[in-house]
Each structure stands twice: as C-alpha cells, then as structure tokens.
Protein backbone atom coordinates (compact mmCIF):
# COMPACT_ATOMS: atom_id res chain seq x y z
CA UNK A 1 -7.36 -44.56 189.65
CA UNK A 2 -6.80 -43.92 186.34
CA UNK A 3 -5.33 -46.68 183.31
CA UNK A 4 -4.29 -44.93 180.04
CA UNK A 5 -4.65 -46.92 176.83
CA UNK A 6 -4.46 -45.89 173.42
CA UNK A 7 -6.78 -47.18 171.12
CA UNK A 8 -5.05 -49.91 169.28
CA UNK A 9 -4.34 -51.86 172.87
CA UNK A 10 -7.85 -51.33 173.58
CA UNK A 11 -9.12 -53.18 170.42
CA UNK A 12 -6.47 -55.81 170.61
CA UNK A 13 -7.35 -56.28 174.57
CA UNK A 14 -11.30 -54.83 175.26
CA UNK A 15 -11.99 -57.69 177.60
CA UNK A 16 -9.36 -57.51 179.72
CA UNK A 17 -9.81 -53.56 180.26
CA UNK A 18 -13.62 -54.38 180.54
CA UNK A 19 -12.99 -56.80 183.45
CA UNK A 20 -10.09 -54.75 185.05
CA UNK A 21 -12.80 -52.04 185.15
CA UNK A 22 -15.74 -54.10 186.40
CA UNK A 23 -13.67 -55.62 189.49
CA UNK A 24 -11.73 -52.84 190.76
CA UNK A 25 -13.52 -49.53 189.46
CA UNK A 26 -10.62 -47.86 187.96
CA UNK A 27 -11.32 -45.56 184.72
CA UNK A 28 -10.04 -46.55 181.28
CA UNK A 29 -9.08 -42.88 179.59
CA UNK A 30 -8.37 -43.84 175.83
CA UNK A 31 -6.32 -41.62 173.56
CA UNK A 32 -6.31 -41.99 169.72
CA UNK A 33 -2.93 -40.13 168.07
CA UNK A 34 -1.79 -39.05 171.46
CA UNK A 35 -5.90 -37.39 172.28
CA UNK A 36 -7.86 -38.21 175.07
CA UNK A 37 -10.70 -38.91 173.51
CA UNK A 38 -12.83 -41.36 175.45
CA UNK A 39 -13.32 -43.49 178.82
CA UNK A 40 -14.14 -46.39 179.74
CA UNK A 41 -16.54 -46.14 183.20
CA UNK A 42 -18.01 -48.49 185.54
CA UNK A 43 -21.65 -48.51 185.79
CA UNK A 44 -21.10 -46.52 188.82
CA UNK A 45 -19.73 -43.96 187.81
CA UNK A 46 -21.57 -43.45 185.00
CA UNK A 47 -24.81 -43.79 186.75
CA UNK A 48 -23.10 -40.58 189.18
CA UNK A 49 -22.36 -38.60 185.60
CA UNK A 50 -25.65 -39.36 184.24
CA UNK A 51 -27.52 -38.09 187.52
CA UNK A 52 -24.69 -34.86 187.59
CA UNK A 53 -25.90 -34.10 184.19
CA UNK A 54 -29.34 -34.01 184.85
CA UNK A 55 -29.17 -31.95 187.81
CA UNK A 56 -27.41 -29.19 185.74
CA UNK A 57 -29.74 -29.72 182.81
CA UNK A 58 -32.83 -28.89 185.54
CA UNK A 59 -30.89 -26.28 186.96
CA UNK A 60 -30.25 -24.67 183.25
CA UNK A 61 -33.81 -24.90 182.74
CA UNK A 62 -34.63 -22.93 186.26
CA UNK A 63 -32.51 -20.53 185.37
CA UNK A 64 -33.52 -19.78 181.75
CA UNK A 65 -37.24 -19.42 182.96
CA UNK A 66 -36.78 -17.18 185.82
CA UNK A 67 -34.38 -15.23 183.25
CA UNK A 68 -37.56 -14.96 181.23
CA UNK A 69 -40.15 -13.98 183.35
CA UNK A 70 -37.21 -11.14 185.05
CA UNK A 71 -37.55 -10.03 181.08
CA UNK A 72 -41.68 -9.94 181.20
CA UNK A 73 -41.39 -7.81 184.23
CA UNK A 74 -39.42 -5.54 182.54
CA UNK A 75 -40.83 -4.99 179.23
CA UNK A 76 -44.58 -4.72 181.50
CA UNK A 77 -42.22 -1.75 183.76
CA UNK A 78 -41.12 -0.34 180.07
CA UNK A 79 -44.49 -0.17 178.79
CA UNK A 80 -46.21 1.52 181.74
CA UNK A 81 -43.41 4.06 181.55
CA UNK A 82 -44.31 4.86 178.31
C-alpha cells in the first residue's frame, strides 16, 4: 500500500511515517509542489530494488560486451573481404 505525503507533513511528522513504515511495510511516496519526488521504503524493499538494479546493471554489461565482440567479428569479416 501506498501513503502520500507532501513534504512539509513529512518534516513536521518523519517519525511517525518512519514507524508506520517499519511495522506494516507500506511505501511513503513524497511530493514537493504537487511532484513525486521521493519514497520512503522499508529495508525490504529496498534491499529487492537494490538487488533488481544490479541484475540489470550485469545484464547491461553482458550485453554491451557481446555487442562488442559481434563488432570485432565484423570488422575481421570486412577486412578479409578487402
């Protein structure tokens, strides 16, 4: 579940959305000037977004290689056909 705050109720109250996330697991989503611009996670969750984010940043990497060496095979193909 999600709690909307805006940033001035967040200031004035940061424990109380700090404990209502810690007990029940619920995301804070702040907005500043009628923005989202920020949320406030359990440890959980952010642990899952951390690990998501790696796995795509591995994958990226994967990807970008074998996109390289698919380039060295071709400029070797170019240069025997010349």
């Amino acid at each position: 579940m999600f709690v909307n705050a805006n940033t001035r109720k967040i200031r004035a109250n940061f424990r109380n959305y700090l404990d209502h996330v810690m007990t029940t697991g619920d995301r804070v989503l702040i907005f500043r000037h009628g923005k989202e611009v920020a949320a406030l996670v359990c440890r959980e969750d952010f642990n899952a977004l951390e690990e998501v984010s790696g796995r795509t940043e591995r994958l990226m990497e994967q990807r970008h290689r074998e996109a390289l060496e698919r380039m060295r095979v071709m400029k070797g193909r170019m240069r025997q056909d010349l």
